[in-house]
PDB file of N, CA and C in Angstrom:
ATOM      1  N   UNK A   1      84.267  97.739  87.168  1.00  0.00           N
ATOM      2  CA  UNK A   1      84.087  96.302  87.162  1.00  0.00           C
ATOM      3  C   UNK A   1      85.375  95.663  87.656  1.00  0.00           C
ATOM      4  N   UNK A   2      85.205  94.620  87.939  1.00  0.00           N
ATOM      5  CA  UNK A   2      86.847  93.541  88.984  1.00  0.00           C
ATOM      6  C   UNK A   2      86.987  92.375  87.694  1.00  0.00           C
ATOM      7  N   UNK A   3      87.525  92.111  87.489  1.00  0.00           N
ATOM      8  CA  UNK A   3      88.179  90.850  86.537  1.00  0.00           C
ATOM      9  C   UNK A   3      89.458  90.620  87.206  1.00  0.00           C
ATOM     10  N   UNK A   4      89.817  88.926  87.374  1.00  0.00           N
ATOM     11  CA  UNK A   4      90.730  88.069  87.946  1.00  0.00           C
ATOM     12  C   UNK A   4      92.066  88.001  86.362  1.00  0.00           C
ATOM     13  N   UNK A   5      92.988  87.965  87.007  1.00  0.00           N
ATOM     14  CA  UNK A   5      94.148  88.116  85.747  1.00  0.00           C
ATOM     15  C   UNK A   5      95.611  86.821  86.156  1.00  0.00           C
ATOM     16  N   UNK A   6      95.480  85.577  85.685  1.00  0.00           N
ATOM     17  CA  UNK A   6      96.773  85.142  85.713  1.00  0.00           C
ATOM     18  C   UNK A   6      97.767  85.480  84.654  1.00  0.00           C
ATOM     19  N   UNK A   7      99.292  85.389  84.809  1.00  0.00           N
ATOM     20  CA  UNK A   7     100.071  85.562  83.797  1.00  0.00           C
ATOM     21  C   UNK A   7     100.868  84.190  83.887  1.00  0.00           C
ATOM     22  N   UNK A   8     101.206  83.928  82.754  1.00  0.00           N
ATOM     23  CA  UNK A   8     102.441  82.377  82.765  1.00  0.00           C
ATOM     24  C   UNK A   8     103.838  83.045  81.968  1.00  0.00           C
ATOM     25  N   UNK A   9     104.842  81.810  82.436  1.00  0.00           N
ATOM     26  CA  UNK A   9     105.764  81.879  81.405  1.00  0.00           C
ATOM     27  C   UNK A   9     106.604  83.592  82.161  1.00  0.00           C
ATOM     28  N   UNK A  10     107.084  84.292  81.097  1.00  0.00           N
ATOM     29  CA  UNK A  10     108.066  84.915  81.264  1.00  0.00           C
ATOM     30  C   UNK A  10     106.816  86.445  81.090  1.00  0.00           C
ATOM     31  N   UNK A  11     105.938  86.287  81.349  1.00  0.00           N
ATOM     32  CA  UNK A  11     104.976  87.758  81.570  1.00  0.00           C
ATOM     33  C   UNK A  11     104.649  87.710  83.513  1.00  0.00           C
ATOM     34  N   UNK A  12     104.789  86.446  83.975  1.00  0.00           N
ATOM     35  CA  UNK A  12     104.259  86.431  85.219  1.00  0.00           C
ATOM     36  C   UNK A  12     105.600  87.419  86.198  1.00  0.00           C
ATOM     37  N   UNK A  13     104.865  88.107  86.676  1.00  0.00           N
ATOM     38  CA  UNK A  13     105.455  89.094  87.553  1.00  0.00           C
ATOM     39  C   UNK A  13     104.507  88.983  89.027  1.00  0.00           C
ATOM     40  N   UNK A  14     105.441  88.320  90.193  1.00  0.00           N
ATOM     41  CA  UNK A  14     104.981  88.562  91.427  1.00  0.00           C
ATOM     42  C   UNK A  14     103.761  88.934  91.974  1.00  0.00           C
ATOM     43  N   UNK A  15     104.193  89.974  91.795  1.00  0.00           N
ATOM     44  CA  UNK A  15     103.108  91.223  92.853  1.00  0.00           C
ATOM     45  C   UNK A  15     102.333  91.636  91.783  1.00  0.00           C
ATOM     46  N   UNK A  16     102.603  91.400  90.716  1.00  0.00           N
ATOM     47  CA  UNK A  16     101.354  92.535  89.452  1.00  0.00           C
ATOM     48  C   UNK A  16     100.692  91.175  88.599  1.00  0.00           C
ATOM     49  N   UNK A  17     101.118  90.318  88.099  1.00  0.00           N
ATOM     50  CA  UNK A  17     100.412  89.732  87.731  1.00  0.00           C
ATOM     51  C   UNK A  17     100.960  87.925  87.398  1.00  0.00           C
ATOM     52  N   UNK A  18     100.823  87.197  88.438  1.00  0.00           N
ATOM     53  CA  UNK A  18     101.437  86.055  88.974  1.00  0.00           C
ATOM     54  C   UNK A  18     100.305  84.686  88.054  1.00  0.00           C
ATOM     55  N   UNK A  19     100.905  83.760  88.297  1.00  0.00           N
ATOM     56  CA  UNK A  19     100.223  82.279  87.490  1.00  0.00           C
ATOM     57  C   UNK A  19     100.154  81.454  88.501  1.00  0.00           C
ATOM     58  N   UNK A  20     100.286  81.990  90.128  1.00  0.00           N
ATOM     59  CA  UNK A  20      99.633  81.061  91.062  1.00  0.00           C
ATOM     60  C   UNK A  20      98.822  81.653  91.814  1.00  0.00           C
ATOM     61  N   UNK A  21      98.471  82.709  91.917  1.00  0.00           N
ATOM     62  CA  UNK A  21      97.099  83.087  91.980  1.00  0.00           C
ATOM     63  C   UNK A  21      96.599  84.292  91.480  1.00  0.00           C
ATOM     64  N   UNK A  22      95.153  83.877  90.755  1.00  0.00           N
ATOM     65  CA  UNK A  22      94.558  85.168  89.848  1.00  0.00           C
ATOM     66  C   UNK A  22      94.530  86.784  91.231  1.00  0.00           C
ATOM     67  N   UNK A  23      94.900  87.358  90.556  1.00  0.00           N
ATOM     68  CA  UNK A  23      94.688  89.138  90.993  1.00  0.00           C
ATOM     69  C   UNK A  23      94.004  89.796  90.631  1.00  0.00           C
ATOM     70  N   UNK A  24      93.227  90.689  91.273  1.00  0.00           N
ATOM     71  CA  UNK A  24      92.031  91.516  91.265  1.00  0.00           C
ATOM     72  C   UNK A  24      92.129  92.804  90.601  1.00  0.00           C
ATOM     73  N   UNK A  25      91.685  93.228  89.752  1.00  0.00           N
ATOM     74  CA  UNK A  25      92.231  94.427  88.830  1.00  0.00           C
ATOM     75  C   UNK A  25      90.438  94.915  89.147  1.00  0.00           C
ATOM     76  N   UNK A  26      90.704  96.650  89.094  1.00  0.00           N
ATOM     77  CA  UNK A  26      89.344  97.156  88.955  1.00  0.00           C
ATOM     78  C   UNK A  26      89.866  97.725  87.296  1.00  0.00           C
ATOM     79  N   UNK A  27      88.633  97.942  86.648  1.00  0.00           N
ATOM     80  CA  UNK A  27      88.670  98.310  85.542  1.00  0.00           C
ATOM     81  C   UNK A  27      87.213  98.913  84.979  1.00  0.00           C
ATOM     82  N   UNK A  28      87.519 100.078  84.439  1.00  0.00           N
ATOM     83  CA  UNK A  28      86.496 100.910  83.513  1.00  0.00           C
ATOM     84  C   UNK A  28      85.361 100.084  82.899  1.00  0.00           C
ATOM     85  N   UNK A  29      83.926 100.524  82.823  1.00  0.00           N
ATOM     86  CA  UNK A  29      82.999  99.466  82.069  1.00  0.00           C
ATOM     87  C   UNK A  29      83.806  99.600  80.327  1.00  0.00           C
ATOM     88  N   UNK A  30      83.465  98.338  79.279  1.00  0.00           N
ATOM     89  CA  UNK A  30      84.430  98.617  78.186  1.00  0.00           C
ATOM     90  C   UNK A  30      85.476  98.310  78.146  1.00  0.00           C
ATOM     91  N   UNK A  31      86.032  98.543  78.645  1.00  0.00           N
ATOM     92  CA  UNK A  31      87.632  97.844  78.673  1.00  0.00           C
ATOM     93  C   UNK A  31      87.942  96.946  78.317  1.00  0.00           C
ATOM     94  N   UNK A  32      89.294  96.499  77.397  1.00  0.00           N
ATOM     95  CA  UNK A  32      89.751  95.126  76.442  1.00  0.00           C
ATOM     96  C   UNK A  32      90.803  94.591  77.180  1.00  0.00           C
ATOM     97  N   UNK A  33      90.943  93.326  76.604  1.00  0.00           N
ATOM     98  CA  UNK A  33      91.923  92.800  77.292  1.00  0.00           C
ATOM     99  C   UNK A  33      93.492  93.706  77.181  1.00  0.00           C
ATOM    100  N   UNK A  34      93.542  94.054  76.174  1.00  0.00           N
ATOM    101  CA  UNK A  34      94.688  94.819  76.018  1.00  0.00           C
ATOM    102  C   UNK A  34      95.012  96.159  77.099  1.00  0.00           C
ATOM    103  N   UNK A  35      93.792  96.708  77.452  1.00  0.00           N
ATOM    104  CA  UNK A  35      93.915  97.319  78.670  1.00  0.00           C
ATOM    105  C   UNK A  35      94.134  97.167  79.703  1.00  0.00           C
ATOM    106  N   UNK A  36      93.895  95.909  80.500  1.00  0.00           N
ATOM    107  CA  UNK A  36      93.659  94.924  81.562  1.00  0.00           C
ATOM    108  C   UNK A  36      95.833  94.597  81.202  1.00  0.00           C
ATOM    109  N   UNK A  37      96.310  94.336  79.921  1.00  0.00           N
ATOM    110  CA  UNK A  37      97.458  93.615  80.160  1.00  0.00           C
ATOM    111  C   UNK A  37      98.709  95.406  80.553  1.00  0.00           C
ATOM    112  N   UNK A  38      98.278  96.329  79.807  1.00  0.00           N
ATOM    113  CA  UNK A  38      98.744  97.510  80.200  1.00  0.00           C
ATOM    114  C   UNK A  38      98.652  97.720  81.208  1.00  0.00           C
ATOM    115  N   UNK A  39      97.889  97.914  82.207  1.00  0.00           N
ATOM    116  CA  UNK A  39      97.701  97.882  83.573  1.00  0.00           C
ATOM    117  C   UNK A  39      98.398  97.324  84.366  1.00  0.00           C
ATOM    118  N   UNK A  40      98.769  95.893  84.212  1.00  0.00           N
ATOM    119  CA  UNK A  40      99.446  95.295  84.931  1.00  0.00           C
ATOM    120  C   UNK A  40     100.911  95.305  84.332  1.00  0.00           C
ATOM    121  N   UNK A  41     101.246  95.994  83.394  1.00  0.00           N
ATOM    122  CA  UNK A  41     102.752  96.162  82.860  1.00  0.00           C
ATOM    123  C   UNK A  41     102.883  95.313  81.870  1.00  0.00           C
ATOM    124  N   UNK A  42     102.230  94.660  81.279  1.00  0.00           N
ATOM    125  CA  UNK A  42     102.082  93.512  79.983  1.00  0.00           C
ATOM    126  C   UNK A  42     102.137  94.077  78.695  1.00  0.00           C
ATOM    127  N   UNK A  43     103.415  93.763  77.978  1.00  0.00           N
ATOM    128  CA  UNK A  43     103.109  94.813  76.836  1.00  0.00           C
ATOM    129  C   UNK A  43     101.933  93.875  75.529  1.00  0.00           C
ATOM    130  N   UNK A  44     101.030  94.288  75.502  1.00  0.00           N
ATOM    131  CA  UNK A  44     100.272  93.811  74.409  1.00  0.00           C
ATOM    132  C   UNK A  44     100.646  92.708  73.566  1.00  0.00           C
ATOM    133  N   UNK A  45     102.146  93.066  72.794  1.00  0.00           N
ATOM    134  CA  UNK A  45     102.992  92.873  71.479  1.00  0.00           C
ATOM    135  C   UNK A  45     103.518  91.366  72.332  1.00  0.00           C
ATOM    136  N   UNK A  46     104.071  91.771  73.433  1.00  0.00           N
ATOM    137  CA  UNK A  46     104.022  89.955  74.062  1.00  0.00           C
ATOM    138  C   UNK A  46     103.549  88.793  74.526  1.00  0.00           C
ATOM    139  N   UNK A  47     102.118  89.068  74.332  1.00  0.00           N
ATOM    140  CA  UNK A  47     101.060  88.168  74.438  1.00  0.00           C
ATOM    141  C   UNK A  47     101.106  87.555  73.440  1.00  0.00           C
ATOM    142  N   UNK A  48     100.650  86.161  73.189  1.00  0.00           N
ATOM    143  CA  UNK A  48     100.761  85.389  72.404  1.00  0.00           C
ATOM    144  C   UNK A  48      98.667  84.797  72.143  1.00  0.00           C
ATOM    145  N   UNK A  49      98.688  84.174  73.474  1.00  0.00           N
ATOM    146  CA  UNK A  49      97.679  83.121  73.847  1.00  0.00           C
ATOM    147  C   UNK A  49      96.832  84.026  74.782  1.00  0.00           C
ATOM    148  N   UNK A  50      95.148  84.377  74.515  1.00  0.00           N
ATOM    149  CA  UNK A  50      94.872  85.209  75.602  1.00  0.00           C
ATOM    150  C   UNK A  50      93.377  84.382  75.748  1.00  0.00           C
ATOM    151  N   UNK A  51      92.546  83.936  77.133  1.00  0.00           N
ATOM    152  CA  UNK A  51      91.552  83.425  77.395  1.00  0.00           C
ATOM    153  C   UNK A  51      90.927  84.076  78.502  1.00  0.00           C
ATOM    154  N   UNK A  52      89.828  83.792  78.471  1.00  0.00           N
ATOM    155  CA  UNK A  52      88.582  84.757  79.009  1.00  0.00           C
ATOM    156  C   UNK A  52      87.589  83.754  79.266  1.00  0.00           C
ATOM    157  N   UNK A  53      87.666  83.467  80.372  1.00  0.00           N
ATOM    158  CA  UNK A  53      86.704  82.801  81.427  1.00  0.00           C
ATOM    159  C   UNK A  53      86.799  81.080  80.150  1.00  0.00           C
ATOM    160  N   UNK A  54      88.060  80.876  79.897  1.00  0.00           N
ATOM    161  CA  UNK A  54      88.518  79.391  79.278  1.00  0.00           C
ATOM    162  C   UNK A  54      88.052  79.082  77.882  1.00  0.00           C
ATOM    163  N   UNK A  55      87.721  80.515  77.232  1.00  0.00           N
ATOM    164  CA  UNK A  55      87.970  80.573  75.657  1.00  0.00           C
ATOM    165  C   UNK A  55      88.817  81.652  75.314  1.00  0.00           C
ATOM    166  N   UNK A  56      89.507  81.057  74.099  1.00  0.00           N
ATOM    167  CA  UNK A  56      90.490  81.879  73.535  1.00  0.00           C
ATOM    168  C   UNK A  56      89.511  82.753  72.499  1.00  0.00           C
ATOM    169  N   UNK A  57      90.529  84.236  73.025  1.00  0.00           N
ATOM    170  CA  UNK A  57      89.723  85.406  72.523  1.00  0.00           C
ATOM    171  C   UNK A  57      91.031  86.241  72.248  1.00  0.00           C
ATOM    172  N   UNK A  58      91.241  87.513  71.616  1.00  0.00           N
ATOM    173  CA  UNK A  58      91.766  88.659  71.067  1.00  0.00           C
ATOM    174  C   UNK A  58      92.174  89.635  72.186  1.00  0.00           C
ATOM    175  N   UNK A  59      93.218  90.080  71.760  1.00  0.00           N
ATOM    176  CA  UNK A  59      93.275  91.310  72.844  1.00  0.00           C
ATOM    177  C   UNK A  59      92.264  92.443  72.945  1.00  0.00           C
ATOM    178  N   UNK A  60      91.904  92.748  71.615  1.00  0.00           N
ATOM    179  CA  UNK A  60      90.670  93.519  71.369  1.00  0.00           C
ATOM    180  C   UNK A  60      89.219  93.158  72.219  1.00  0.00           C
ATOM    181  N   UNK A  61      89.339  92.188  72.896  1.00  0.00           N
ATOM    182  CA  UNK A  61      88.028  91.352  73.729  1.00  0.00           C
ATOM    183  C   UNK A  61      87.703  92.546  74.625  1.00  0.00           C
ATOM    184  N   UNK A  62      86.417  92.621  74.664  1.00  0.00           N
ATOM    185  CA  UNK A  62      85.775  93.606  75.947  1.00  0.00           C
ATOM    186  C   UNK A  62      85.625  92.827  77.078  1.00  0.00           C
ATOM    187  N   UNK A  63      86.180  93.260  77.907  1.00  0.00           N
ATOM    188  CA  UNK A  63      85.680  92.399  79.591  1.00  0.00           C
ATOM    189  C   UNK A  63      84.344  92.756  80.076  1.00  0.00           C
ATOM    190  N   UNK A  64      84.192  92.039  81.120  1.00  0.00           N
ATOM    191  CA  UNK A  64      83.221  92.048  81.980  1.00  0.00           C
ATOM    192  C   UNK A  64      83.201  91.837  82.794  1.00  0.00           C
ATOM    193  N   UNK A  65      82.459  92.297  84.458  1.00  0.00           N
ATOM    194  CA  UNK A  65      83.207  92.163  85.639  1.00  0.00           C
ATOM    195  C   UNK A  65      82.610  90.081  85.076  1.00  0.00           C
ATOM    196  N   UNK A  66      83.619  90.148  86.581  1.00  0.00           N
ATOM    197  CA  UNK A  66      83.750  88.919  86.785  1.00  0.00           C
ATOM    198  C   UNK A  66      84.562  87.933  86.349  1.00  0.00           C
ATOM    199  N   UNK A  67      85.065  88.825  84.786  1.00  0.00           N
ATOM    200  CA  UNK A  67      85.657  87.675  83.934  1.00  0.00           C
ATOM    201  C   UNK A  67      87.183  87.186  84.681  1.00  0.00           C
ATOM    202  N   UNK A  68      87.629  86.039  84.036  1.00  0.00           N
ATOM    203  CA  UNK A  68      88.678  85.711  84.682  1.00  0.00           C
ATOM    204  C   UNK A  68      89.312  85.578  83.737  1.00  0.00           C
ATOM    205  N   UNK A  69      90.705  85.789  83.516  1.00  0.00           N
ATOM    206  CA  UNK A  69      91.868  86.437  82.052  1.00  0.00           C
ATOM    207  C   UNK A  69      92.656  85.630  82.469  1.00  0.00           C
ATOM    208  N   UNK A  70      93.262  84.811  81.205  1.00  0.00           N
ATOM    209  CA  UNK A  70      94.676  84.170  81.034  1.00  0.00           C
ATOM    210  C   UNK A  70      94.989  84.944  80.355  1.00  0.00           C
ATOM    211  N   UNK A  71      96.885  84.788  80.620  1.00  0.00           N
ATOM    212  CA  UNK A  71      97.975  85.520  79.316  1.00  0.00           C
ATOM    213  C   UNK A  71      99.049  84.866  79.220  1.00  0.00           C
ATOM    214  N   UNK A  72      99.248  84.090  78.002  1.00  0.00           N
ATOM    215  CA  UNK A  72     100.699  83.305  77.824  1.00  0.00           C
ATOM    216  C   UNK A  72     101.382  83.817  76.548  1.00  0.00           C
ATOM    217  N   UNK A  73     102.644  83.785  77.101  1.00  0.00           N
ATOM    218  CA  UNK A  73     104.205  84.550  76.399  1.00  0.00           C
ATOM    219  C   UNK A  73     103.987  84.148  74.628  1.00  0.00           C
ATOM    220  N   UNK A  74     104.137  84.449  73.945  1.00  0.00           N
ATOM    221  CA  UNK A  74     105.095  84.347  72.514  1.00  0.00           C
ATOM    222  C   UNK A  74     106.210  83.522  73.061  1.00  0.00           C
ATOM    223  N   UNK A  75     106.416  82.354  72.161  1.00  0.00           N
ATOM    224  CA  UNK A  75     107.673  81.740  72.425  1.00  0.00           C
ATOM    225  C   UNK A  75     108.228  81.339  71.340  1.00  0.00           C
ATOM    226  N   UNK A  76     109.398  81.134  71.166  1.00  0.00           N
ATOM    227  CA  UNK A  76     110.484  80.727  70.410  1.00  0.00           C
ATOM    228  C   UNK A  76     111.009  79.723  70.123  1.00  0.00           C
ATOM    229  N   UNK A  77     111.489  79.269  69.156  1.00  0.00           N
ATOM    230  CA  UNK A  77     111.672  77.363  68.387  1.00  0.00           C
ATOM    231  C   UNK A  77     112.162  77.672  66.902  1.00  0.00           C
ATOM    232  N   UNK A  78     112.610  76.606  66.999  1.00  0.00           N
ATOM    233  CA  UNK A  78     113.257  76.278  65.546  1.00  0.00           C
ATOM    234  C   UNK A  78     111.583  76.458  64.376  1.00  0.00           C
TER     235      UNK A  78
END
């Protein structure tokens, strides 16, 4: 299956997984978001905020082709 993947913030990396335009990942039927962020070098533990076709869902989420994946950083504050 293909699912689209942006990254923001301090996870967005260039060529693997950028926040100005979604990237094309093939992926296993089954597969969670947490797999999808391994793939592209995302460590799990730094995800904060994760959405799936513009609802917030779990890393544990099963994809589906087509879906389209946000991933925003853990951040820091008083």
């Amino acid at each position: 299956m293909r699912v689209h993947i942006k990254c923001f913030a301090t996870l967005s990396q260039d060529e693997v997984c950028d926040y100005h335009d979604a990237k094309a990942y093939e992926l296993d039927e089954g597969a969670t978001v947490a797999e999808l962020a391994k793939k592209v070098d995302v460590d799990p533990e730094d995800v904060k905020i994760v959405f799936v076709n513009n609802r917030s869902v779990q890393m544990n989420h099963v994809l589906s082709d087509g879906d389209q994946v946000a991933l925003s950083p853990k951040t820091g504050g008083m």
